[in-house]
Protein backbone atom coordinates (compact mmCIF):
# COMPACT_ATOMS: atom_id res chain seq x y z
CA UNK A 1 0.00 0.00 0.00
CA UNK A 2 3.01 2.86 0.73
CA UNK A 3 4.52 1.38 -2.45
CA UNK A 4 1.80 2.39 -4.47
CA UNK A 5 0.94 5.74 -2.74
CA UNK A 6 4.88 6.87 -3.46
CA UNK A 7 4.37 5.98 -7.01
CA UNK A 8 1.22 8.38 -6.91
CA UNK A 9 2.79 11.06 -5.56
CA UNK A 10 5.93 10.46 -8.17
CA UNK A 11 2.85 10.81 -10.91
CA UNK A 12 1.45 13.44 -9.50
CA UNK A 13 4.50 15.89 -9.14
CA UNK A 14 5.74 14.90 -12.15
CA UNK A 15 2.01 16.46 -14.06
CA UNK A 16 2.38 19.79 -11.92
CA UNK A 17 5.39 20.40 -13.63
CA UNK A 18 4.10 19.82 -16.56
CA UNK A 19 1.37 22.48 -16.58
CA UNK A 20 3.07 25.16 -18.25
CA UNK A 21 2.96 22.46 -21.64
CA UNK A 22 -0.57 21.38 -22.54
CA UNK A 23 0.35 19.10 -25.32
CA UNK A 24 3.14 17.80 -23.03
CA UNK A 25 1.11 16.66 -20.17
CA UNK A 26 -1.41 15.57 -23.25
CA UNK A 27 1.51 12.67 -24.50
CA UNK A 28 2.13 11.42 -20.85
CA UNK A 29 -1.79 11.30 -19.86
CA UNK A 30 -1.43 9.02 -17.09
CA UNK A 31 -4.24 7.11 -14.87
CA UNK A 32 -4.36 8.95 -10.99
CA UNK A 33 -7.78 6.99 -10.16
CA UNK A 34 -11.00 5.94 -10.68
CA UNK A 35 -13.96 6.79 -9.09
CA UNK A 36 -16.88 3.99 -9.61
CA UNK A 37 -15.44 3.47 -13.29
CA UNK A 38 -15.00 6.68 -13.99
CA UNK A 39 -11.33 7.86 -14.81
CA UNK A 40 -9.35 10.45 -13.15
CA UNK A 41 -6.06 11.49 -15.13
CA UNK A 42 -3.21 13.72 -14.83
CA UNK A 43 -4.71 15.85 -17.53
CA UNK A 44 -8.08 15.81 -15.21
CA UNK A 45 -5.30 16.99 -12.78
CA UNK A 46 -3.77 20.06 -14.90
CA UNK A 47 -7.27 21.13 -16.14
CA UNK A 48 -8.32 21.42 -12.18
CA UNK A 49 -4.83 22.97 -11.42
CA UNK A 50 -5.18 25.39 -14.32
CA UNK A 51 -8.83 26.57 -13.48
CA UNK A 52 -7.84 26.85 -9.41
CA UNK A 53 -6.58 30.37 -8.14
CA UNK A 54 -2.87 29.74 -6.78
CA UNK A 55 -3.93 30.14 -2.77
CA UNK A 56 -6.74 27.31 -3.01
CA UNK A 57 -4.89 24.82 -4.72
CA UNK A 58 -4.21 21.97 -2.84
CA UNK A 59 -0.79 22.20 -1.18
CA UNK A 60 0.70 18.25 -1.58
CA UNK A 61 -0.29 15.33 -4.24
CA UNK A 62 -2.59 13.52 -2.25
CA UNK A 63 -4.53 16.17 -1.27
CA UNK A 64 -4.67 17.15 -4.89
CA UNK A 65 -5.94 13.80 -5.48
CA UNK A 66 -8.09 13.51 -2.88
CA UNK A 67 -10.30 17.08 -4.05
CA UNK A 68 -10.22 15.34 -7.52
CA UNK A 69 -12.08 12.22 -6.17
CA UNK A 70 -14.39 14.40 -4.02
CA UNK A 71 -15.35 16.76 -6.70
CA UNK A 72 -16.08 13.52 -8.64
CA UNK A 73 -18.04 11.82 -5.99
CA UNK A 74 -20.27 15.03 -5.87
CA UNK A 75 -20.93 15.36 -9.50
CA UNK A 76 -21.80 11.67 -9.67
CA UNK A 77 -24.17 12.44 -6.98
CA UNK A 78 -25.59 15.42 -8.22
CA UNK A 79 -26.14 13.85 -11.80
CA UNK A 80 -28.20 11.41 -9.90
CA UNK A 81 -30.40 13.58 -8.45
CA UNK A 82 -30.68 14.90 -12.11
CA UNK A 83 -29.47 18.69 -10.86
CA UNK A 84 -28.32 19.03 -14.25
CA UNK A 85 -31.78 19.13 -15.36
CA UNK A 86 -32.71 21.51 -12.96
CA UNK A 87 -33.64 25.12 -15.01
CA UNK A 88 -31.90 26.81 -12.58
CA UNK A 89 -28.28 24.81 -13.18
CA UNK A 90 -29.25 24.93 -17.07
CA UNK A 91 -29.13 28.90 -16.56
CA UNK A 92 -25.94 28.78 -13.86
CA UNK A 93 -24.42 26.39 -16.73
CA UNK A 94 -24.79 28.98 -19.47
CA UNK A 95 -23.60 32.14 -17.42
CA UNK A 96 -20.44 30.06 -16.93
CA UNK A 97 -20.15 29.33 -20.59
CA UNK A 98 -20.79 32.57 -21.05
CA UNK A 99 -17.91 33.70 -19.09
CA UNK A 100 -15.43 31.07 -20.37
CA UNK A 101 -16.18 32.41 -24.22
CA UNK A 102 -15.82 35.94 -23.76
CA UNK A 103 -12.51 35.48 -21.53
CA UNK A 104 -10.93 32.97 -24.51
CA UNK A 105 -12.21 35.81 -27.25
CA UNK A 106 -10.45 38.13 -24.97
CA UNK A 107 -7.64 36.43 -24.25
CA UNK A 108 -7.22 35.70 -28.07
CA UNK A 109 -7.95 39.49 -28.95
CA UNK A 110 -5.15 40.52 -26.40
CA UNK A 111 -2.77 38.62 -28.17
CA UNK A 112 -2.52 40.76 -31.15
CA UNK A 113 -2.12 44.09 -28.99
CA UNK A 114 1.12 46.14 -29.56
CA UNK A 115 2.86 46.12 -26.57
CA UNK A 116 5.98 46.96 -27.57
CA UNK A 117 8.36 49.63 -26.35
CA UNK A 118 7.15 52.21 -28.83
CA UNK A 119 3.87 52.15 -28.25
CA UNK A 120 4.13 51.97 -24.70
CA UNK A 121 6.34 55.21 -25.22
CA UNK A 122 3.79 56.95 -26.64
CA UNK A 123 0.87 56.15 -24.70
CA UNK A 124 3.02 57.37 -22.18
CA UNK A 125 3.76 60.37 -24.11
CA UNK A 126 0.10 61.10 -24.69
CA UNK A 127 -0.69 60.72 -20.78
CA UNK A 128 1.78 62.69 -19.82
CA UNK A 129 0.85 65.57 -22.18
CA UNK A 130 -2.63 65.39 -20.63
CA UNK A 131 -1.63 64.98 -16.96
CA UNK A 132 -2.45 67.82 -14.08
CA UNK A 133 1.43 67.26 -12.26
CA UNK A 134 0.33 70.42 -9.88
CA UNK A 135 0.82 69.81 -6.49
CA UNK A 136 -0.76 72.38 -4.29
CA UNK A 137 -0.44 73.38 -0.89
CA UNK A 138 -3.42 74.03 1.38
CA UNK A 139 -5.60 74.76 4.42
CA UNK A 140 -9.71 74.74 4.83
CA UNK A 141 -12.02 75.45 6.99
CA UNK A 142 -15.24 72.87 7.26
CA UNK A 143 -18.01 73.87 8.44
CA UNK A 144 -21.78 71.86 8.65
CA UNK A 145 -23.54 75.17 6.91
CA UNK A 146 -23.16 78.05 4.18
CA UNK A 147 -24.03 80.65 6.76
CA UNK A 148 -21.71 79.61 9.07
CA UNK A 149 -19.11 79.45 5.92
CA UNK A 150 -19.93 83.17 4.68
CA UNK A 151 -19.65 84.33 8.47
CA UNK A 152 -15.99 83.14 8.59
CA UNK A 153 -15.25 84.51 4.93
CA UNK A 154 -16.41 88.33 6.32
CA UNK A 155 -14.18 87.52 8.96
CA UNK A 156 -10.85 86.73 7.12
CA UNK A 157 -11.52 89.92 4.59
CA UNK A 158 -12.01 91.80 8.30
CA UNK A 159 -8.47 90.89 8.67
CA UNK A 160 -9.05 87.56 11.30
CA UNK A 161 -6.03 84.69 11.10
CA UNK A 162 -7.32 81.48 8.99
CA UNK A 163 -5.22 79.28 10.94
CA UNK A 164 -6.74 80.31 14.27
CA UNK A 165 -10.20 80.45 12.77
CA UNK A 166 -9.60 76.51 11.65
CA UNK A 167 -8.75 75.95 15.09
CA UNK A 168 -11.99 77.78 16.58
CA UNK A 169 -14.18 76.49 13.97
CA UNK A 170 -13.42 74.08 11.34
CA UNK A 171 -15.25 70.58 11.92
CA UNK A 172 -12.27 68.78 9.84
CA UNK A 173 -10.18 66.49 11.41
CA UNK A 174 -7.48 69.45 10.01
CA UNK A 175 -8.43 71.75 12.91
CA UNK A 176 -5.99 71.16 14.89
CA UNK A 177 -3.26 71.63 12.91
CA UNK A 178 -5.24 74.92 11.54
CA UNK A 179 -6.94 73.76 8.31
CA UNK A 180 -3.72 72.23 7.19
CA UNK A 181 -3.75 69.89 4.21
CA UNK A 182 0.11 69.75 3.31
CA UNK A 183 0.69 68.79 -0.33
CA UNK A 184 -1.65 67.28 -2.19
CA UNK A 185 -2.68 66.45 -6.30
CA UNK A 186 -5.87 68.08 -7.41
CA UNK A 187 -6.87 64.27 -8.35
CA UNK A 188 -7.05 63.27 -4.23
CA UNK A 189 -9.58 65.74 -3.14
CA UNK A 190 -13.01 65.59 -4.39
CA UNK A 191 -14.21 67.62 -7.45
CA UNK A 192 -15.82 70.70 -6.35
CA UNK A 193 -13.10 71.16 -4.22
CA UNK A 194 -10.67 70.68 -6.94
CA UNK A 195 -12.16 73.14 -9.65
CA UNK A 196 -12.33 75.90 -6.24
CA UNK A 197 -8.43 75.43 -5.70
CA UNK A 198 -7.76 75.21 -9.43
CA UNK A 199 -8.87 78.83 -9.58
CA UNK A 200 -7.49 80.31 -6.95
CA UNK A 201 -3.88 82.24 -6.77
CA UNK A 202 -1.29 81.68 -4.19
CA UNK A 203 -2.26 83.71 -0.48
CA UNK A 204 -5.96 83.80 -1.94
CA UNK A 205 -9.08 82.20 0.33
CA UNK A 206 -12.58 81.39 -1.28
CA UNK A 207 -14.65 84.37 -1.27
CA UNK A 208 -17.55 82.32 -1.52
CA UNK A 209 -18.22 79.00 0.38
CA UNK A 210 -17.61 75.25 -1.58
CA UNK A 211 -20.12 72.77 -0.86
CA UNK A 212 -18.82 69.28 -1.21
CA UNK A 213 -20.26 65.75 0.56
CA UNK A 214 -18.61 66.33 3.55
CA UNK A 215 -20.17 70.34 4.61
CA UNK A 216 -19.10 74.11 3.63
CA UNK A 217 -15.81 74.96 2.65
CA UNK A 218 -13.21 78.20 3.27
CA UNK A 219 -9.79 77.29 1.32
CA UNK A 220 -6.50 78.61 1.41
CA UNK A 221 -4.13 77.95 -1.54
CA UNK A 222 -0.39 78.78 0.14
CA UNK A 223 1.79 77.16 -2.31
CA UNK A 224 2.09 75.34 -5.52
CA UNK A 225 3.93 73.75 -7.47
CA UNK A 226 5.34 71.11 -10.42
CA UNK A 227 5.89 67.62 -9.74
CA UNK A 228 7.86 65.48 -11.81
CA UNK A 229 6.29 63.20 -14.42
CA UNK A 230 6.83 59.35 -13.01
CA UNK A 231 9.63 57.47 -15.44
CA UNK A 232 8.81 55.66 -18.13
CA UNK A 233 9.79 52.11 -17.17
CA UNK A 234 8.76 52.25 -13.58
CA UNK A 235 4.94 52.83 -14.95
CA UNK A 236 4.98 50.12 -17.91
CA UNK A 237 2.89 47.89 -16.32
CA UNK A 238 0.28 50.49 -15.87
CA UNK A 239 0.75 51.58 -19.48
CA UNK A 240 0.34 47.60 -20.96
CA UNK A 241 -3.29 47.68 -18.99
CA UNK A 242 -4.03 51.09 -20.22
CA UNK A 243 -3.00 49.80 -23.97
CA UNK A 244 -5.43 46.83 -23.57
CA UNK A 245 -8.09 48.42 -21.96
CA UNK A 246 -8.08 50.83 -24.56
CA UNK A 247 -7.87 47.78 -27.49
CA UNK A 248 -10.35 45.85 -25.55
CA UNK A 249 -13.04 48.85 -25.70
CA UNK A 250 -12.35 49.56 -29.28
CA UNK A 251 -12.91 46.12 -30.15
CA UNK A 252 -16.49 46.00 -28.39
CA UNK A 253 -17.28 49.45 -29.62
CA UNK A 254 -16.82 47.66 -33.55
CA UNK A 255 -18.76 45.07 -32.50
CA UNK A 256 -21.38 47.03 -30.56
CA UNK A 257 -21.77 48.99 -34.32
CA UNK A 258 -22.20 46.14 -36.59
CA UNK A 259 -24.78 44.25 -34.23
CA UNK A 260 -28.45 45.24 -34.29
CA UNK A 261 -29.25 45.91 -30.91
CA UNK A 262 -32.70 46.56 -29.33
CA UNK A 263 -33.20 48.11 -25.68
CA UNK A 264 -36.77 47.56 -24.62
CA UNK A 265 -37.42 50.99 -22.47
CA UNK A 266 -41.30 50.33 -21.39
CA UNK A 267 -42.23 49.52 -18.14
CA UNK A 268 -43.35 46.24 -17.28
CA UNK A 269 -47.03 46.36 -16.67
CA UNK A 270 -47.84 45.50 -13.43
């Protein structure tokens, strides 16, 4: 009985190496078990390896073997309850086809993407022509209402200090530190707090409150400046995903064209 177990585990590490090789493991198809007649091979193996994420894989041969048998005794099962006749599996069955046809048309369709150096160079190019590398250097005052903003606005233009004003007033977990925000990119902060600061000159404050999702604003821009753009090769990987995003919604917008597509907008009568 050990005899037979080490030459299981001696088939079974020798088809995870093989995994990177389809046709490979394909040639040296070998027999792990059966499973009331029904064969389990080391291609069963690489197909289950394949279609497992890395962190719930089994972690040794026999308890590769053993989830291959279990997953076999439950389908068995399952057939005999006739599950697969079930309209609910028959529906399951086709989402998962679904999915398994548009990732291999994707995965195809990524193939033929230029990746290269060159074009990653100018997508890179393009991106960084478009980029806002602005840093800018602030403090705010938060406050729960517009009234209580356009009090402390009359109050700075009467000459008052912002940062003691934060202090005394600001809601923000900032106050303490008067308003202050340190250096930040335009893209961190939400919009309307953004397009405020985007106007606004170095020593200026908001004359007019900005409402945003978290309450009434009072800004002070103190600084700006220019930030380098990132290099080239430490962003490539970001670059390759923008590249086949961009390929990948080009190639369902030509599609999306061609087909003859009908939205049904009336209401379902009740």
């Amino acid at each position: 009985m050990l005899e037979c177990k080490t030459i299981l585990a001696g088939v079974l590490l020798a088809s995870l190496t093989t995994l990177a090789s389809a046709e490979q493991a394909a040639k040296k198809d070998q027999l792990i078990a059966t499973v009331n007649g029904v064969k389990i091979t080391t291609s069963d193996m690489n197909t289950f390896f394949s279609s497992q994420p890395a962190s719930e894989r089994p972690r040794t041969p026999q308890g590769a073997v053993a989830e291959l048998i279990n997953r076999e005794l439950l389908k068995q099962e399952a057939l005999k309850q006739k599950l697969d006749k079930e309209e609910s599996f028959k529906k399951m069955l086709d989402a998962q086809r679904t999915n398994l046809l548009v990732n291999a048309l994707l995965a195809k369709r990524i193939k033929d993407i230029d990746l290269s150096d060159k074009a990653l160079k100018k997508e890179y190019d393009e991106k960084i022509k478009k980029a806002d590398l602005t840093e800018y250097k602030a403090r705010h005052i938060l406050v729960k209402d517009k009234k209580a903003a356009e009090d402390i606005i009359k109050q700075l233009k009467d000459g008052a200090d912002f940062q003691k004003l934060a202090k005394e007033k600001s809601t923000g977990p900032s106050a303490n530190s008067g308003g202050d925000l340190g250096w930040f990119s335009a893209a961190t902060m939400v919009p309307e707090f953004s397009a405020a600061l985007k106007k606004m000159k170095k020593g200026q404050f908001s004359e007019t409150p900005v409402k945003t999702q978290f309450g009434w604003h009072v800004i002070l821009l103190e600084d700006s400046r220019k930030r380098e753009a990132p290099p080239f090769d430490k962003v490539k990987p970001q670059l390759k995903q923008s590249l086949t995003s961009k390929a990948i919604h080009a190639y369902i917008d030509q599609l999306t064209r061609k087909a003859d597509i009908k939205i049904n907008t009336e209401k379902e009568k009740k």
